[in-house]
Protein backbone atom coordinates (compact mmCIF):
# COMPACT_ATOMS: atom_id res chain seq x y z
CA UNK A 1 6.57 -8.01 -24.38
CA UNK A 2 4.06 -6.46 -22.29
CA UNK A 3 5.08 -4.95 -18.99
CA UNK A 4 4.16 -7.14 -16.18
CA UNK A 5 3.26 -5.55 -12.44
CA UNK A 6 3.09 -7.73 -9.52
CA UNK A 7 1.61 -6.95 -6.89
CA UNK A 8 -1.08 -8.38 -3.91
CA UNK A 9 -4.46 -6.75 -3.24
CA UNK A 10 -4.23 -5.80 0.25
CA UNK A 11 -0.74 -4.03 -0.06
CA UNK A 12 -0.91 -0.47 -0.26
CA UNK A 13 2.16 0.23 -1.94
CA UNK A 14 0.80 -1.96 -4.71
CA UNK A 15 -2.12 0.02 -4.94
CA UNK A 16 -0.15 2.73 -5.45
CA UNK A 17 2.12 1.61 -7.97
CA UNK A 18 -1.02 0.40 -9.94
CA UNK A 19 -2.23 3.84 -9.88
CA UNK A 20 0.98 5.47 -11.03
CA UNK A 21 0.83 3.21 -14.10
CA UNK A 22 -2.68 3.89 -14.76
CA UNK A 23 -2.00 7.65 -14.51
CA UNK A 24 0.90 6.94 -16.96
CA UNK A 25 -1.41 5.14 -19.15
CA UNK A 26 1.52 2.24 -19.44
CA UNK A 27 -0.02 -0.78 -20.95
CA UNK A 28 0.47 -3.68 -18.61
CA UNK A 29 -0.14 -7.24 -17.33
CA UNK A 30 -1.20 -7.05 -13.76
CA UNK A 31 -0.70 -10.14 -11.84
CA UNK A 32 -2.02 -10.42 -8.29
CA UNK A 33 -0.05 -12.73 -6.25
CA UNK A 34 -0.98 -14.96 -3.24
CA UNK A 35 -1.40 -12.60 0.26
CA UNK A 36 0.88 -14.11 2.43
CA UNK A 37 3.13 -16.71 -0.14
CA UNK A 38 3.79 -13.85 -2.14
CA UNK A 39 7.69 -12.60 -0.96
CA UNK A 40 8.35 -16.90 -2.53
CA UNK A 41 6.54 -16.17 -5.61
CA UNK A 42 7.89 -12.89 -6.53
CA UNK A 43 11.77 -14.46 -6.58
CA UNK A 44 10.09 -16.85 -8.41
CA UNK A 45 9.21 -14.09 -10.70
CA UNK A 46 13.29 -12.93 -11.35
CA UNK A 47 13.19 -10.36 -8.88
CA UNK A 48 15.97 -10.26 -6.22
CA UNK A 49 14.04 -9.16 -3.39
CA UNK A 50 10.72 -10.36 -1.99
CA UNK A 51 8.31 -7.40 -1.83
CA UNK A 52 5.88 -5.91 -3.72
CA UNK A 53 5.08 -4.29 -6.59
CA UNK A 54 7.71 -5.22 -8.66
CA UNK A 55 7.51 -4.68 -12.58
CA UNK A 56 9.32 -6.14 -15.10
CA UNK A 57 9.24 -3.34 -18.32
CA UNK A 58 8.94 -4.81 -21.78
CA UNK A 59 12.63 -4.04 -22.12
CA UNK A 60 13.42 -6.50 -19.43
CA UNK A 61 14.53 -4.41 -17.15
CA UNK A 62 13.19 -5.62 -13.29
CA UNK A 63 12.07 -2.53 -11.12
CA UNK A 64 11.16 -3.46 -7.18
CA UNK A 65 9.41 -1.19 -4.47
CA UNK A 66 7.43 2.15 -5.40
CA UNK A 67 9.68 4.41 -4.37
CA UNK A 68 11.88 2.89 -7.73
CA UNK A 69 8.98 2.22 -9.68
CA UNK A 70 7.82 6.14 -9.66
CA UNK A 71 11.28 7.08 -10.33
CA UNK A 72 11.46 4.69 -13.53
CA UNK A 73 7.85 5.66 -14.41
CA UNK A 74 9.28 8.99 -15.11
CA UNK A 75 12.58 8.24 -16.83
CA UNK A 76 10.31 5.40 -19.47
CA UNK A 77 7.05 8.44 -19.97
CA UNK A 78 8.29 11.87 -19.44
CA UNK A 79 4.57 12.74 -19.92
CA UNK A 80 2.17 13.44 -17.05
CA UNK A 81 5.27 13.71 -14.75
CA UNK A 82 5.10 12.20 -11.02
CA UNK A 83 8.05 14.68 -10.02
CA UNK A 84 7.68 18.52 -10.49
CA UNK A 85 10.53 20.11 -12.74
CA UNK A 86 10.42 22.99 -10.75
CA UNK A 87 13.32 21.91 -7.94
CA UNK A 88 11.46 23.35 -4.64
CA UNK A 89 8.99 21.34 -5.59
CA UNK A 90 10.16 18.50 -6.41
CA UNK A 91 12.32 18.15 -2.94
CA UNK A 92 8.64 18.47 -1.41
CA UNK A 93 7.06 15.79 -3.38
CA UNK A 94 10.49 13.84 -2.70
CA UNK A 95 10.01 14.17 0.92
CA UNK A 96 6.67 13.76 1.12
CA UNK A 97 7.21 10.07 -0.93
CA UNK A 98 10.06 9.03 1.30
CA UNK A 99 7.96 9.99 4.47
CA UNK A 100 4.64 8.39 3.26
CA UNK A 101 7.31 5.28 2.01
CA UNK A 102 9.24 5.21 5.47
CA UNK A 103 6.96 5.87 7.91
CA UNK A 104 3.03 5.79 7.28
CA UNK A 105 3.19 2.80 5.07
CA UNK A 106 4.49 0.58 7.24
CA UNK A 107 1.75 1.79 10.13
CA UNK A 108 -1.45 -0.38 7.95
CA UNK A 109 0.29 -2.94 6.94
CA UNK A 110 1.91 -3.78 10.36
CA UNK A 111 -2.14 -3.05 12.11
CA UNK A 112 -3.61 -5.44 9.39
CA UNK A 113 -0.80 -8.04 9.46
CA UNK A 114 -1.27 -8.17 13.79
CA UNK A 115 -5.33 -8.74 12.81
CA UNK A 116 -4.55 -11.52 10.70
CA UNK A 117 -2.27 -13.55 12.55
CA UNK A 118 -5.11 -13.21 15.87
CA UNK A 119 -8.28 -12.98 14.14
CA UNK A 120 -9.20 -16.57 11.95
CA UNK A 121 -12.67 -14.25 10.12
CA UNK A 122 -9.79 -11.70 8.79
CA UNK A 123 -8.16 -15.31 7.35
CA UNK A 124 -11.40 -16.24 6.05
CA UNK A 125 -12.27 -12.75 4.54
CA UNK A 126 -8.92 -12.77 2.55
CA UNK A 127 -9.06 -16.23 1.33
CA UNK A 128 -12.67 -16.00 0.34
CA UNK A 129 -13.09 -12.65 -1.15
CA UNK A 130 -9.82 -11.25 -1.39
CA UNK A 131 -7.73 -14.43 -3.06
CA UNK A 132 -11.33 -16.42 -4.35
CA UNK A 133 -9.89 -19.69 -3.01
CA UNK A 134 -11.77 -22.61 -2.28
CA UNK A 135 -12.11 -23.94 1.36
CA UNK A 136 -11.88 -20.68 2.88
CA UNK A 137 -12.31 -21.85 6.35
CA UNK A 138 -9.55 -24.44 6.23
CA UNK A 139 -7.13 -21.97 4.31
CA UNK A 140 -7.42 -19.48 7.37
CA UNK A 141 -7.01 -22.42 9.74
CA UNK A 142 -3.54 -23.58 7.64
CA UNK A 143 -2.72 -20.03 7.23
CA UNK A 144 -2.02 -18.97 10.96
CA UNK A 145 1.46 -19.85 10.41
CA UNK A 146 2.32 -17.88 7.62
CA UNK A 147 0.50 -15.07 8.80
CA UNK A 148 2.46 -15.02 12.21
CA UNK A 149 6.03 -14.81 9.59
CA UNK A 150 4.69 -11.99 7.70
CA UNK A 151 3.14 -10.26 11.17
CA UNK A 152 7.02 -11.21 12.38
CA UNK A 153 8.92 -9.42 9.54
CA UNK A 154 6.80 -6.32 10.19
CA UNK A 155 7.46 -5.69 13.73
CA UNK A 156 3.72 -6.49 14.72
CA UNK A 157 3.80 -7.09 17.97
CA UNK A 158 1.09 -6.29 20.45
CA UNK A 159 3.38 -3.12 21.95
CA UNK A 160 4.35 -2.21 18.26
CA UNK A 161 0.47 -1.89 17.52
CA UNK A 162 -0.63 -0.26 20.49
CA UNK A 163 2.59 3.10 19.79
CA UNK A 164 0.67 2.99 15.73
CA UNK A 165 -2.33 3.64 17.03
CA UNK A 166 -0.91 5.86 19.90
CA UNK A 167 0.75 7.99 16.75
CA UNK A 168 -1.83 7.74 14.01
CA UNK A 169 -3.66 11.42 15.04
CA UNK A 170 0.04 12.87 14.83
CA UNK A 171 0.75 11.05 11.47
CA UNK A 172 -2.76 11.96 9.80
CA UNK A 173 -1.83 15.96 11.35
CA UNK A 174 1.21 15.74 8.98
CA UNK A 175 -0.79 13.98 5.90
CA UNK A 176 -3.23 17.09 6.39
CA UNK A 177 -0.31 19.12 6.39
CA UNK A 178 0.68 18.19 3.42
CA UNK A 179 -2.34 18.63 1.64
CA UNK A 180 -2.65 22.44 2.84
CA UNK A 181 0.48 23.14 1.78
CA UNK A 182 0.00 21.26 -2.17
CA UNK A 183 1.93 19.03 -1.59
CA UNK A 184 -0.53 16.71 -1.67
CA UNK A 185 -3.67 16.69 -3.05
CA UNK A 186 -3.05 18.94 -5.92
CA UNK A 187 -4.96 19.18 -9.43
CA UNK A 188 -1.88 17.43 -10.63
CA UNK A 189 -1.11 13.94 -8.83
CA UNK A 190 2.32 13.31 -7.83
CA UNK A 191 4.31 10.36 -6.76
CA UNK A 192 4.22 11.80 -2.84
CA UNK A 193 0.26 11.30 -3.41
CA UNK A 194 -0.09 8.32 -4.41
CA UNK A 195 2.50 6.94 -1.78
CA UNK A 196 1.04 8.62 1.12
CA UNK A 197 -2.73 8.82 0.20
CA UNK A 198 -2.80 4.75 -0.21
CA UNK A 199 -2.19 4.27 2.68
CA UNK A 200 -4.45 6.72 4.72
CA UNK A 201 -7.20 4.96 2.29
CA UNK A 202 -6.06 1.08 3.57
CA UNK A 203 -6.91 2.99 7.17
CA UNK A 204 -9.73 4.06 6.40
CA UNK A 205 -11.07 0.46 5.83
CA UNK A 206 -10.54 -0.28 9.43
CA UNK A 207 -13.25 -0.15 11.53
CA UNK A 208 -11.87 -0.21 14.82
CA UNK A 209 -9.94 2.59 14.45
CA UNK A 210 -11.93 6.56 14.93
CA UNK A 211 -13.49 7.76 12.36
CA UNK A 212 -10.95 10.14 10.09
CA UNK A 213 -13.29 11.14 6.97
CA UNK A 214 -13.92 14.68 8.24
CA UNK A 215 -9.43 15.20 7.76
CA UNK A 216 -8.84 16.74 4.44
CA UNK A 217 -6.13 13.82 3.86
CA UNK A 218 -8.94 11.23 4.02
CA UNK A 219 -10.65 12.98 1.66
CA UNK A 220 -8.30 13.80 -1.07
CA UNK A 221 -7.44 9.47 -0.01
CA UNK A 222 -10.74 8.93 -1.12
CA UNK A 223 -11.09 10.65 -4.70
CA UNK A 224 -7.33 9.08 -5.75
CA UNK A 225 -8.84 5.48 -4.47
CA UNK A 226 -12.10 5.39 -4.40
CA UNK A 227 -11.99 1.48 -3.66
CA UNK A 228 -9.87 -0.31 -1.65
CA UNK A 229 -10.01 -3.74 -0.64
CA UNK A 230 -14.12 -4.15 -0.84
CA UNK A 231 -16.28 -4.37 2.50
CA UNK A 232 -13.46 -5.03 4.26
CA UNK A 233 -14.25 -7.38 8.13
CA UNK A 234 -14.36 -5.59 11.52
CA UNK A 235 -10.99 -6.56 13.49
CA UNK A 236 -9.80 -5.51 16.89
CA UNK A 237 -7.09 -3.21 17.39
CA UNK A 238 -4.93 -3.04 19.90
CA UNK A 239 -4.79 0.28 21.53
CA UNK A 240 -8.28 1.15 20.52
C-alpha cells in the first residue's frame, strides 16, 4: 500500500508536511480534503483526532500533526535527516519546530479563519479556486456556518485578531532570528524550517497586512514555498 497524506490546501502545517515528504522523496497518495468539513472527514479516514496532515504509512501505521509526522519521517528514511545528529543542534531545530508549531502557526490560520467567517468573496475564492466546486456563490452563502465553528475552535475573535497582528513584527523579529543564527534557513532544510517558514509564507499571501519581503525570514519562506495558495483575495484585517 501506498502511503496516503491528508491534508487541506490552505493549512500551513499541511504544506509543510507535504514538503517534508517531498524532501524525503516518500512515495505517496496525497488527498486534499474539503476546507472547512475536513476535522469529519479525516475520522472518517481512521484517524483519532480531527486535524491535519495526517498520514497513514504503507505499514498501517496512522501518524497525525507535523510535529509527529517529522519525527516518524526520520525514524521510516534515516536519509536526508530533518533533525541534526549533532545534539546542540538538534535542541535548536527542536525548539525552533515546537515554537513555529505552538505559536506562529496558529497566528495565519486564526487571521484567515476570522476573514472567512466575515468576508462571503474569501468563501467564494475558496470554493471556486481553492476546492473547484460548483455553485461557488451559494457554497460561501451555506458555508458561513461552518466557517464561524472552525473561526470558533481557533480563538478568532475580533480582540484575538487585533493582539496577532499587534505581535506579528515581534514574531517575524524571532523568525529572522532564527535564520541568522542557522537555525533556519540553512543549505540543509530541517523540520524547524519547514514548520516555521510555512507559515510566514501563508502571511505573506495576505494583503492587508505590511509588506514583510525585505525580512530575511520571508525570503528564505519564499525559496522553501515558492507557491502558496495561488492569487490569493484581498481581506480586511482587524488591527490593520
Amino acid at each position: 500500500m501506498t502511503a496516503r497524506l491528508y491534508v487541506t490546501s490552505l493549512s500551513n502545517p499541511s504544506k509543510a508536511a507535504s514538503a517534508m515528504l517531498a524532501h524525503k522523496r516518500l512515495s505517496h497518495r496525497r488527498i486534499d480534503l474539503l476546507t472547512g468539513f475536513h476535522p469529519y472527514l479525516v475520522r472518517a479516514a481512521g484517524f483519532e483526532g480531527r486535524t491535519v496532515p495526517a498520514l497513514e504509512l504503507a505499514d498501517g501505521r496512522y501518524v497525525q500533526g507535523s510535529l509527529e509526522i517529522s519525527r516518524a519521517l526520520d525514524e521510516l528514511i534515516p536519509e536526508r535527516p530533518l533533525f541534526p545528529d549533532e545534539p546542540v543542534a538538534r535542541s535548536a531545530v527542536e525548539r525552533a519546530e515546537r515554537w513555529g508549531h505552538d505559536v506562529l502557526q496558529p497566528v495565519p490560520r486564526r487571521i484567515f479563519r476570522w476573514a472567512a467567517m466575515e468576508d462571503p468573496a474569501v468563501r467564494r475564492w475558496i470554493a471556486a479556486q481553492v476546492e473547484g466546486v460548483p455553485a461557488p456563490a451559494i457554497v460561501a452563502t451555506l458555508s458561513r456556518p461552518i466557517s464561524t465553528l472552525r473561526c470558533a475552535e481557533s480563538g478568532g475573535t475580533e480582540e484575538t485578531i487585533r493582539d496577532s497582528v499587534r505581535r506579528l513584527p515581534e514574531l517575524l523579529d524571532l523568525t529572522d532570528a532564527l535564520v541568522a543564527e542557522g537555525t533556519l534557513g540553512g543549505p540543509e532544510h530541517n523540520a524547524a524550517d519547514f514548520q516555521v517558514l510555512s507559515s510566514v509564507r501563508m502571511l505573506l499571501d495576505f494583503k492587508a497586512l505590511p509588506s514583510a519581503e525585505h525580512r530575511p525570514s520571508s525570503r528564505a519562506a519564499r525559496e522553501l514555498f515558492p507557491q502558496f495558495a495561488g492569487e490569493m483575495p484581498w481581506f480586511e484585517i482587524p488591527g490593520t
